[in-house]
Protein backbone atom coordinates (compact mmCIF):
# COMPACT_ATOMS: atom_id res chain seq x y z
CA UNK A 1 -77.84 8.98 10.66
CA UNK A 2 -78.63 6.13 8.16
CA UNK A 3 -82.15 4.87 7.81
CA UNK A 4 -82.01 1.47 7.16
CA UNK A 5 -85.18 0.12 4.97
CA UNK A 6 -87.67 -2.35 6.96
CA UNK A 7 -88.09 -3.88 2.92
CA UNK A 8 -86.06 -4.02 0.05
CA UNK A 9 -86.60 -5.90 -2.66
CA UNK A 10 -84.46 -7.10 -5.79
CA UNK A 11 -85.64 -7.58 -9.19
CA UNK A 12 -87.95 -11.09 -9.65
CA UNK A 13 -86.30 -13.74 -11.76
CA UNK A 14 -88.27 -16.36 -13.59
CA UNK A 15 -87.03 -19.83 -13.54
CA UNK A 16 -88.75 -22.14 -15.25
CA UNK A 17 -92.65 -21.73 -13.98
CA UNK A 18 -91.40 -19.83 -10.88
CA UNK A 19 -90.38 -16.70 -9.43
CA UNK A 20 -87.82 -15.95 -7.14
CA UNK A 21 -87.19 -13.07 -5.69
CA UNK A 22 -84.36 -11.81 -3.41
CA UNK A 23 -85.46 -9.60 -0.28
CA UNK A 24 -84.04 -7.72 2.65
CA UNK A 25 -86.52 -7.77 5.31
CA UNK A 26 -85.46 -5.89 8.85
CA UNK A 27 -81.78 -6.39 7.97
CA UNK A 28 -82.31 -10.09 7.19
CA UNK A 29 -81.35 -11.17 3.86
CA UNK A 30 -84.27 -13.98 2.39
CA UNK A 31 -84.92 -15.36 -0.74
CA UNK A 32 -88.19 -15.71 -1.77
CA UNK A 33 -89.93 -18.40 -4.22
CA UNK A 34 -93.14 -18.03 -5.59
CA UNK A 35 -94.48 -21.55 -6.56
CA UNK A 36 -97.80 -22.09 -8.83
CA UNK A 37 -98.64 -25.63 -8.85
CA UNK A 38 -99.36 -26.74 -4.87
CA UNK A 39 -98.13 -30.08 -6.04
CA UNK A 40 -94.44 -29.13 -6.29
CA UNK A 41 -94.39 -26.90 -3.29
CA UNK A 42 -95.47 -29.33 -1.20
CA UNK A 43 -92.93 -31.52 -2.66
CA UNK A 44 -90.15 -28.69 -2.38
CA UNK A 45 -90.63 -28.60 1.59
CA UNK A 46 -90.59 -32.08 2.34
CA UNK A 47 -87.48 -32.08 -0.23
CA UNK A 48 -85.58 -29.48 2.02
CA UNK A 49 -86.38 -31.73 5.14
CA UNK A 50 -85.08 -34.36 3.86
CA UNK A 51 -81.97 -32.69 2.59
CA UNK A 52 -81.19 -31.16 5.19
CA UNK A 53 -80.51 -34.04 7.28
CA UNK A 54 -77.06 -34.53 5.06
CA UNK A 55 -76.46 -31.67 2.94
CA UNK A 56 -75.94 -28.06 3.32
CA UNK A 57 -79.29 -26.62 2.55
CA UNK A 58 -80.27 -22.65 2.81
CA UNK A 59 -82.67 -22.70 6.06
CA UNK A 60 -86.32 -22.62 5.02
CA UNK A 61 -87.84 -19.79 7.25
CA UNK A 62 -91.70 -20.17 6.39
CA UNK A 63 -94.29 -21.36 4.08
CA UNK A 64 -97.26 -19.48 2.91
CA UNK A 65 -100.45 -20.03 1.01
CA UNK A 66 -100.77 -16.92 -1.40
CA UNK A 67 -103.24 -16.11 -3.88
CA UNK A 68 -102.51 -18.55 -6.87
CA UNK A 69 -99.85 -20.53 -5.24
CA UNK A 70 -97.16 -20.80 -2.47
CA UNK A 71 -94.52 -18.57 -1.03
CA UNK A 72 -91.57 -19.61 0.53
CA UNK A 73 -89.17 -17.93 2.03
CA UNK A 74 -85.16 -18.70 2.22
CA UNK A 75 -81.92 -18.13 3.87
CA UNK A 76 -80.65 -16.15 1.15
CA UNK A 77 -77.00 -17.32 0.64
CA UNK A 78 -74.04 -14.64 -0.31
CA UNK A 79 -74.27 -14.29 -4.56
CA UNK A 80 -74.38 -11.84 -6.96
CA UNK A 81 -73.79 -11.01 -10.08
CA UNK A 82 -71.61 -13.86 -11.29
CA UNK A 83 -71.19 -14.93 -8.07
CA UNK A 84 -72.40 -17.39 -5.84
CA UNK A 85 -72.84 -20.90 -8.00
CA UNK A 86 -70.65 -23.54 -9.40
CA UNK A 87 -71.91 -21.88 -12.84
CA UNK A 88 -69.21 -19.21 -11.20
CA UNK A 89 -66.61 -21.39 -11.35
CA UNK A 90 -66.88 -22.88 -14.74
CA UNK A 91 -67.37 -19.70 -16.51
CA UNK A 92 -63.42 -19.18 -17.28
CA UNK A 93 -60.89 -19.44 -19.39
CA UNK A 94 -58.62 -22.04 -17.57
CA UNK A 95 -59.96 -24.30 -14.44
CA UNK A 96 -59.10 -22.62 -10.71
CA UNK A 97 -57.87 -24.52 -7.72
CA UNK A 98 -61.14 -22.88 -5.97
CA UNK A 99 -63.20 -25.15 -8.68
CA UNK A 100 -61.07 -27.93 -7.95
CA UNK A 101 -61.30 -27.39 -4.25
CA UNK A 102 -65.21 -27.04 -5.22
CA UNK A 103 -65.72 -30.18 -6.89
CA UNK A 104 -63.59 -32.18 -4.11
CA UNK A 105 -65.83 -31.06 -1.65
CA UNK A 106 -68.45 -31.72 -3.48
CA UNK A 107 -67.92 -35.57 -4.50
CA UNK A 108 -66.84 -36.26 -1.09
CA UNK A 109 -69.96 -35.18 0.28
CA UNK A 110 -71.61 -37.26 -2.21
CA UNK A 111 -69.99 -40.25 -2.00
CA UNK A 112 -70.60 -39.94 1.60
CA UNK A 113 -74.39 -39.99 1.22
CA UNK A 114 -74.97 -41.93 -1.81
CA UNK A 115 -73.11 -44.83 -0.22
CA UNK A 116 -74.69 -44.60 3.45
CA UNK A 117 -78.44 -44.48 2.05
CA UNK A 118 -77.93 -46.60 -0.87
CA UNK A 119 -80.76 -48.93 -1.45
CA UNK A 120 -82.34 -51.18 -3.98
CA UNK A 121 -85.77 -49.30 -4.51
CA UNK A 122 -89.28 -50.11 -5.86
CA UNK A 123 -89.75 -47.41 -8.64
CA UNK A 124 -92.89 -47.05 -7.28
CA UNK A 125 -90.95 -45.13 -4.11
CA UNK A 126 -88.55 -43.19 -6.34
CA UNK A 127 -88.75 -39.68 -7.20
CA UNK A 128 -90.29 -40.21 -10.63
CA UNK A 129 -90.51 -36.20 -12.14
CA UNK A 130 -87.52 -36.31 -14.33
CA UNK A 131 -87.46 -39.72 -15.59
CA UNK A 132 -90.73 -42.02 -14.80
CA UNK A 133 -93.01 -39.75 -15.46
CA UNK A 134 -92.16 -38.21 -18.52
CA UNK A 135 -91.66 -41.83 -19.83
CA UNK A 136 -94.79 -42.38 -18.53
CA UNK A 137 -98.58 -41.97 -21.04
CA UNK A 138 -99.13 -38.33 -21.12
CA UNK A 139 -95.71 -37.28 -20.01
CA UNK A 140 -93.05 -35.58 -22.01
CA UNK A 141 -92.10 -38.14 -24.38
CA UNK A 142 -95.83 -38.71 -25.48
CA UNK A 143 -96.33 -34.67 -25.19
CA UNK A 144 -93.29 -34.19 -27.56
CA UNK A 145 -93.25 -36.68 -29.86
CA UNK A 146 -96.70 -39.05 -29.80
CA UNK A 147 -98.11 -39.32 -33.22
CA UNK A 148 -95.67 -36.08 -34.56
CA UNK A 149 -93.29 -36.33 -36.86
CA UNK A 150 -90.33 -33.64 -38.26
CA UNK A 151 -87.51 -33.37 -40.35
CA UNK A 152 -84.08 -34.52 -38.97
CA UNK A 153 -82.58 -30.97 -39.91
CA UNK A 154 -84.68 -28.82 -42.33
CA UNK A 155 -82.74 -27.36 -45.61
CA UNK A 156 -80.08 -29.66 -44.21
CA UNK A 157 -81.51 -33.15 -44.13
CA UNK A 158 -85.06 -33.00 -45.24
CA UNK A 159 -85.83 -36.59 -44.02
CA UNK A 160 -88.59 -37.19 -41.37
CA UNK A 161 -87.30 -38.30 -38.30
CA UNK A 162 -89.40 -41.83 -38.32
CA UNK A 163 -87.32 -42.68 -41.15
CA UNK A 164 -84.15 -42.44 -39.88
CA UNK A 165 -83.70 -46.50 -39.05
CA UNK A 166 -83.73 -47.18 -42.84
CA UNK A 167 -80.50 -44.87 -42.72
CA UNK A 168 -76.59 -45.93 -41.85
CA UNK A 169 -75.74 -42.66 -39.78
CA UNK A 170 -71.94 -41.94 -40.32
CA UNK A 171 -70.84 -39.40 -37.34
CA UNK A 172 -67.49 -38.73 -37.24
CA UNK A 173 -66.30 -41.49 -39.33
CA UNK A 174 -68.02 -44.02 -36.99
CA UNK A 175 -70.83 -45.76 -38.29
CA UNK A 176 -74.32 -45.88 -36.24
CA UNK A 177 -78.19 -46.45 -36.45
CA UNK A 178 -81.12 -45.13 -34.87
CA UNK A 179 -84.50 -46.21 -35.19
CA UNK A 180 -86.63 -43.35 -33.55
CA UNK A 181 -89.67 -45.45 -33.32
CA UNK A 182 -88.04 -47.88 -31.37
CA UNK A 183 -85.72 -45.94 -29.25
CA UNK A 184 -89.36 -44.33 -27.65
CA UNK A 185 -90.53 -47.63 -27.16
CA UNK A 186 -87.57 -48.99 -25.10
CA UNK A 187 -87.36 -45.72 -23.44
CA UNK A 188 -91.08 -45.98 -22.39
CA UNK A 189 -90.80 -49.81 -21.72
CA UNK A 190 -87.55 -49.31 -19.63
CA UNK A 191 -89.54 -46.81 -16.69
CA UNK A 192 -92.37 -49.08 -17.28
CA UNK A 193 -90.94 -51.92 -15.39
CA UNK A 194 -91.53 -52.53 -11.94
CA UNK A 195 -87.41 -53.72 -10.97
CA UNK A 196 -86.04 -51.98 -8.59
CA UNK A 197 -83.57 -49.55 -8.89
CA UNK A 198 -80.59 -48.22 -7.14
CA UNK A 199 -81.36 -44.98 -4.99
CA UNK A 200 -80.13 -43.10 -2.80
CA UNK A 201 -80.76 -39.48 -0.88
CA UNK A 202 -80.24 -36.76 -3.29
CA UNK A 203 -81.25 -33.56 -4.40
CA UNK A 204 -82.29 -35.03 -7.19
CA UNK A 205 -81.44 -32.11 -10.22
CA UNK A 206 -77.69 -31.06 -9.83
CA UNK A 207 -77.24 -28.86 -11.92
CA UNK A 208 -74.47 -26.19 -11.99
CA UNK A 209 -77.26 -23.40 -11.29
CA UNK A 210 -78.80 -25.87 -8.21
CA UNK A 211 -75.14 -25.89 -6.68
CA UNK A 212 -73.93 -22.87 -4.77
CA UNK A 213 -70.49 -21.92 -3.82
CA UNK A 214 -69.71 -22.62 -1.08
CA UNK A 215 -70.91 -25.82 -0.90
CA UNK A 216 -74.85 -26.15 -0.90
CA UNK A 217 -77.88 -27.61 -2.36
CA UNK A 218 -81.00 -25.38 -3.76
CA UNK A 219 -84.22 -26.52 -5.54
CA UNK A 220 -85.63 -29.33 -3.39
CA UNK A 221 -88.82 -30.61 -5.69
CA UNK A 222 -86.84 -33.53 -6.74
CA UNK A 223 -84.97 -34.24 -3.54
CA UNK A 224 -85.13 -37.82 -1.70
CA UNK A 225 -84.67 -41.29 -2.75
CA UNK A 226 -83.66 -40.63 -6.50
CA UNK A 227 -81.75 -43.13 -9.13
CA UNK A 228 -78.26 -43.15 -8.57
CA UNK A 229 -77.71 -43.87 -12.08
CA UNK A 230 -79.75 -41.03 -12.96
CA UNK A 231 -78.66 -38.25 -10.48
CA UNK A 232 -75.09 -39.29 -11.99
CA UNK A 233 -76.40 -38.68 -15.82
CA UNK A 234 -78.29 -35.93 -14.88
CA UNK A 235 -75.33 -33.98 -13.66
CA UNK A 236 -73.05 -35.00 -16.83
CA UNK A 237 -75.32 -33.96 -18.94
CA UNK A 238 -75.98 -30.32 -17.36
CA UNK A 239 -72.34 -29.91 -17.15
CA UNK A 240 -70.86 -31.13 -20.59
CA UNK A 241 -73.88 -29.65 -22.73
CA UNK A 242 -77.00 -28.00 -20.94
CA UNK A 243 -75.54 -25.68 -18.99
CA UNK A 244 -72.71 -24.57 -21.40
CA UNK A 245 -74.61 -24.50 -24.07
CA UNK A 246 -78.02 -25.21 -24.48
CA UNK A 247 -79.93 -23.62 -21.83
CA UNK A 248 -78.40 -20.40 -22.38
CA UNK A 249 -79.43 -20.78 -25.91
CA UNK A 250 -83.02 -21.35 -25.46
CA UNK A 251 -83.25 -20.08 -21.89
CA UNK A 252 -81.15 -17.00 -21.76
CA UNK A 253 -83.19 -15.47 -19.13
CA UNK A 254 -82.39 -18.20 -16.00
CA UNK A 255 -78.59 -16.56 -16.54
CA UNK A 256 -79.71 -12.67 -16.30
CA UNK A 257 -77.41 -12.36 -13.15
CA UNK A 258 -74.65 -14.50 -14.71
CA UNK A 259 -73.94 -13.05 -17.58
CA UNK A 260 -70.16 -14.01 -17.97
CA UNK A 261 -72.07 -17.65 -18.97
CA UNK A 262 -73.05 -15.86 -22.62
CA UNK A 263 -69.28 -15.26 -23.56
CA UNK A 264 -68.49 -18.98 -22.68
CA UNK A 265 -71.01 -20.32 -24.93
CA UNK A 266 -69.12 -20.66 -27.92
CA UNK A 267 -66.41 -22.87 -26.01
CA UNK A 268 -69.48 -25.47 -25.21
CA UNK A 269 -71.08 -25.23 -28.24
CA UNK A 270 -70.65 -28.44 -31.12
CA UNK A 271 -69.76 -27.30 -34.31
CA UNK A 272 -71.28 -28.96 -37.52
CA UNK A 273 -69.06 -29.44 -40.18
CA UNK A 274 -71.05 -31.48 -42.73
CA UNK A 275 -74.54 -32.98 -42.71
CA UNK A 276 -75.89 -34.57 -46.42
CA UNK A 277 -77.55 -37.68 -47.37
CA UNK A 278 -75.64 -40.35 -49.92
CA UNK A 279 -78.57 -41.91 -51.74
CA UNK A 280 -76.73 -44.53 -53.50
CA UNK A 281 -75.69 -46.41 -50.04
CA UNK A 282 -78.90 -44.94 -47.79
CA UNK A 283 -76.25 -43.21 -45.61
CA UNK A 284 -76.21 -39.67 -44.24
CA UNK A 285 -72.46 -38.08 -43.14
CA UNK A 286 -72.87 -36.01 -40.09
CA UNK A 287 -69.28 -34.96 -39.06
CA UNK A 288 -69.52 -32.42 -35.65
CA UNK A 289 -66.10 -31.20 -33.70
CA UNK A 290 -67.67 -31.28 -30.03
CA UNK A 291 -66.57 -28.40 -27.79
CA UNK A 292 -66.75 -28.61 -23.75
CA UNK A 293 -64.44 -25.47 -22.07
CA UNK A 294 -61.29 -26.46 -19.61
CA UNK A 295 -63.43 -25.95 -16.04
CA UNK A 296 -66.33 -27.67 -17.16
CA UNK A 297 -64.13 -30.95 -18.76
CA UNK A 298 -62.28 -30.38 -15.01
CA UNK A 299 -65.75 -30.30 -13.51
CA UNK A 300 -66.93 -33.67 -14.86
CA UNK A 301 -63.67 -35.35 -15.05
CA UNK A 302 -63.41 -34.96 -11.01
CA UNK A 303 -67.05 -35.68 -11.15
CA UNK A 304 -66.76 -39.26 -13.07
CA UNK A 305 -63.75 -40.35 -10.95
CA UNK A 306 -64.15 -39.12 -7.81
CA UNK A 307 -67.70 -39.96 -7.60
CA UNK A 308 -69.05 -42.08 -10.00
CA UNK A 309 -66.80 -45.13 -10.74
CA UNK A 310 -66.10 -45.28 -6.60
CA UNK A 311 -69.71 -45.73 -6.25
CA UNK A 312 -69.96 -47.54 -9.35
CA UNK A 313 -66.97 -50.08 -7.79
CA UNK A 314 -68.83 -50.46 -4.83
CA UNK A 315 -72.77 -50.78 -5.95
CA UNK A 316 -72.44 -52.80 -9.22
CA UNK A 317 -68.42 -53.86 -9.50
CA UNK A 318 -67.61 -55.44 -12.94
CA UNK A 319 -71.36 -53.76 -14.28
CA UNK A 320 -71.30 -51.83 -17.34
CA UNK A 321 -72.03 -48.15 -16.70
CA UNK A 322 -72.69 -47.64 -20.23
CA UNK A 323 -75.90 -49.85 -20.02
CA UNK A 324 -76.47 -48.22 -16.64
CA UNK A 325 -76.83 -44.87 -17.35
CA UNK A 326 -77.76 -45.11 -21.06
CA UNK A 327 -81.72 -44.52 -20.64
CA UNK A 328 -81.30 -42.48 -17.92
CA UNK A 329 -78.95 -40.48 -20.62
CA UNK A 330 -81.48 -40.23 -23.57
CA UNK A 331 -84.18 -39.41 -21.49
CA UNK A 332 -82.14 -36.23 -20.34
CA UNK A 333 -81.41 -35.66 -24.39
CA UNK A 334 -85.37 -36.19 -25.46
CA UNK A 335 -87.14 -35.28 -22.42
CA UNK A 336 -85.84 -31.47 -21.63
CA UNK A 337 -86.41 -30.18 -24.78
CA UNK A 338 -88.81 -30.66 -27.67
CA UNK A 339 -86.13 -31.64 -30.59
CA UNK A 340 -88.54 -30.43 -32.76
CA UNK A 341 -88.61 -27.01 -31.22
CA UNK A 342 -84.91 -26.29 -31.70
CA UNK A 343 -82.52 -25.02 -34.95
CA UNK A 344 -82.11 -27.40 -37.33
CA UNK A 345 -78.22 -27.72 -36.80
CA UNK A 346 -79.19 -27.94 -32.76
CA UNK A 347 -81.71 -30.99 -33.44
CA UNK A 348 -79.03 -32.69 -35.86
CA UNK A 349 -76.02 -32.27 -32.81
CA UNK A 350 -78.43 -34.09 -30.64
CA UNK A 351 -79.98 -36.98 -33.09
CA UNK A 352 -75.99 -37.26 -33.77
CA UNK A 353 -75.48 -36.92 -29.84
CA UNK A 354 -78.56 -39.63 -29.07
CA UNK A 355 -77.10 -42.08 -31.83
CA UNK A 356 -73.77 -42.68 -30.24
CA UNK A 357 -75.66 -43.04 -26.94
CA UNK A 358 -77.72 -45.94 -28.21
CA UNK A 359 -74.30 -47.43 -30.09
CA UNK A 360 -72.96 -50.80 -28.52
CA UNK A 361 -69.58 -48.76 -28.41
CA UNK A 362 -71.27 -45.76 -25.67
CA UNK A 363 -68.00 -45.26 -23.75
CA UNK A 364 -69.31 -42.66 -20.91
CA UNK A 365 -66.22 -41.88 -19.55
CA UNK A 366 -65.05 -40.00 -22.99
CA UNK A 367 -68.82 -38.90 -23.99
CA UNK A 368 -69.11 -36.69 -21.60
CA UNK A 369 -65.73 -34.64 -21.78
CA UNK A 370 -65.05 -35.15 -25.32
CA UNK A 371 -61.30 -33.78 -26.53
CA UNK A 372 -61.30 -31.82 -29.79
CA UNK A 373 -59.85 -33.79 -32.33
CA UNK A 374 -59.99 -32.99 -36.51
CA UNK A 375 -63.27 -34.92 -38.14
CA UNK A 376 -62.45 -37.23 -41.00
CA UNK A 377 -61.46 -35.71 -44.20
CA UNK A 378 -64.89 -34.28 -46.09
């Protein structure tokens, strides 16, 4: 006769500032997240309620005050080691019909939502964490970069970064400028302004980690009435350079149960061919090939058509999407990580990265799933 454990537990992952760990309690598999700051637990649960009235949502089972913080305990979908998440599906070689299947699914559930609860919204009534706030004094942007300076790329180009306006940037044979005084300032001024926005029910952070397969939503501190701009540059910026390649850079311990992601990072990763300053003409050459795998140019090409320019046709026809999502998009390149904090080669892919962004000629539909094509001759 078998004895069946009343508890089992699973090794604790940390993500971000909290813990999760998986559980099987009297046969029932639950998932269990440890949350500090009272704050964003609170704003998890009523996140999942609201969810949960049009996505696919793990069932929240119970909510506990702890010593320190909050406990809550989850339906704990099927997963396991790389299994389970959309972050499953992109980590290959070639693009599957299941990830195609996947991301059909999942823009027709989107579309679906976004265009019933649709709404011009007072910012005020928005969820603010990922964009307002860390425009906002004291948030990230202020945090990061208030009263700092750095070098664009040390031993590379040793120029501060507040000089870079009095600089022609030539990336990729396309001339560009940057003034990183100024771009803060619009980027603070932009969330500053009380005109409403464009929102509709989401969960707010969809990344390729947040999205399970099958079909469903985790991480609810960001769900509700959220930018639609933003939720749409939120996800092409996980998918086409976060999640392929920067997070498991600097975060390599959010993919401990997904390792295949670590032999995939090379595909996603830019590659800097030349960086160097010509005095004589104040310009600096910054030639890059940019590298996004099969799936995850799939993943976002299914994403942008499928989802974004129907919604985009049907919320702002004739609008320019560039100007749309462009501070939504450089907030997601300043306000994740500290530039400063990163390799010098890293911070120069993403000054480069930021600079065709801000360019009159931002064409999001190619940004995003860039094809590899030579650099001009050096």
């Amino acid at each position: 006769m078998t004895i069946r454990p009343l508890l089992r537990l699973a090794p604790v992952r940390r993500f971000t500032r909290n813990l999760l760990c998986p559980v099987d309690l009297l046969g029932h598999p639950l998932l269990l997240k440890y949350t500090r700051d009272p704050a964003e637990a609170r704003e998890e649960i009523r996140g999942h309620a609201r969810l949960a009235r049009h996505y696919r949502v793990p069932a929240l089972h119970t909510h506990l005050r702890v010593p320190g913080g909050h406990l809550l305990a989850y339906e704990r979908l099927p997963g396991g080691t790389d299994q389970g998440l959309l972050l499953d599906l992109l980590n290959a070689d070639e693009p599957s019909g299941d990830l195609r299947t996947y991301m059909d699914q999942l823009t027709a559930v989107y579309r679906e939502v976004i265009l019933t609860t649709a709404w011009p919204v007072d910012p005020a009534h928005v969820v603010r964490k990922l964009y307002w706030d860390r425009a906002a004094p004291g948030g990230r942007l202020d945090t990061y970069y208030a009263g700092k300076d750095f070098l664009i790329a040390d031993n590379l180009i040793d120029v501060p970064v507040s000089h870079l306006g009095t600089y022609t940037l030539n990336i990729n044979g396309r001339r560009h400028h940057l003034d990183w005084a100024a771009t803060l300032r619009w980027l603070r001024a932009h969330f500053a302004t009380a005109e409403p926005v464009w929102a509709a029910l989401t969960q707010g952070d969809p990344t390729d980690v947040n999205l399970a397969h099958p079909l469903a939503w985790f991480d609810y501190d960001t769900a509700g009435m959220n930018s639609i701009p933003g939720e749409f540059a939120n996800f092409l910026w996980y998918a086409s350079t976060l999640g392929g390649w920067l997070v498991p850079t600097y975060n390599p311990a959010a993919f401990a149960d997904h390792p295949a992601t670590f032999s995939h990072v090379s595909a996603n990763s830019p590659e800097l061919l030349r960086a160097d300053i010509d005095h004589t003409t104040s310009t600096m050459h910054i030639d890059y090939v940019p590298r996004l795998s099969a799936p995850r140019r799939t993943a976002v090409a299914a994403y942008w058509n499928q989802l974004v320019r129907p919604v985009a046709d049907r919320l702002w026809p004739g609008a320019d999407l560039a100007n749309l999502l462009r501070p939504y998009l450089a907030m997601r390149i300043l306000g994740v990580y500290n530039l400063a904090d990163l390799a010098p080669e890293d911070r120069l892919l993403l000054l480069a990265r930021l600079s065709e962004a801000m360019s009159p000629a931002f064409d999001p539909s190619t940004y995003f799933r860039p094809l590899e094509s030579p650099c001009p001759a050096l």
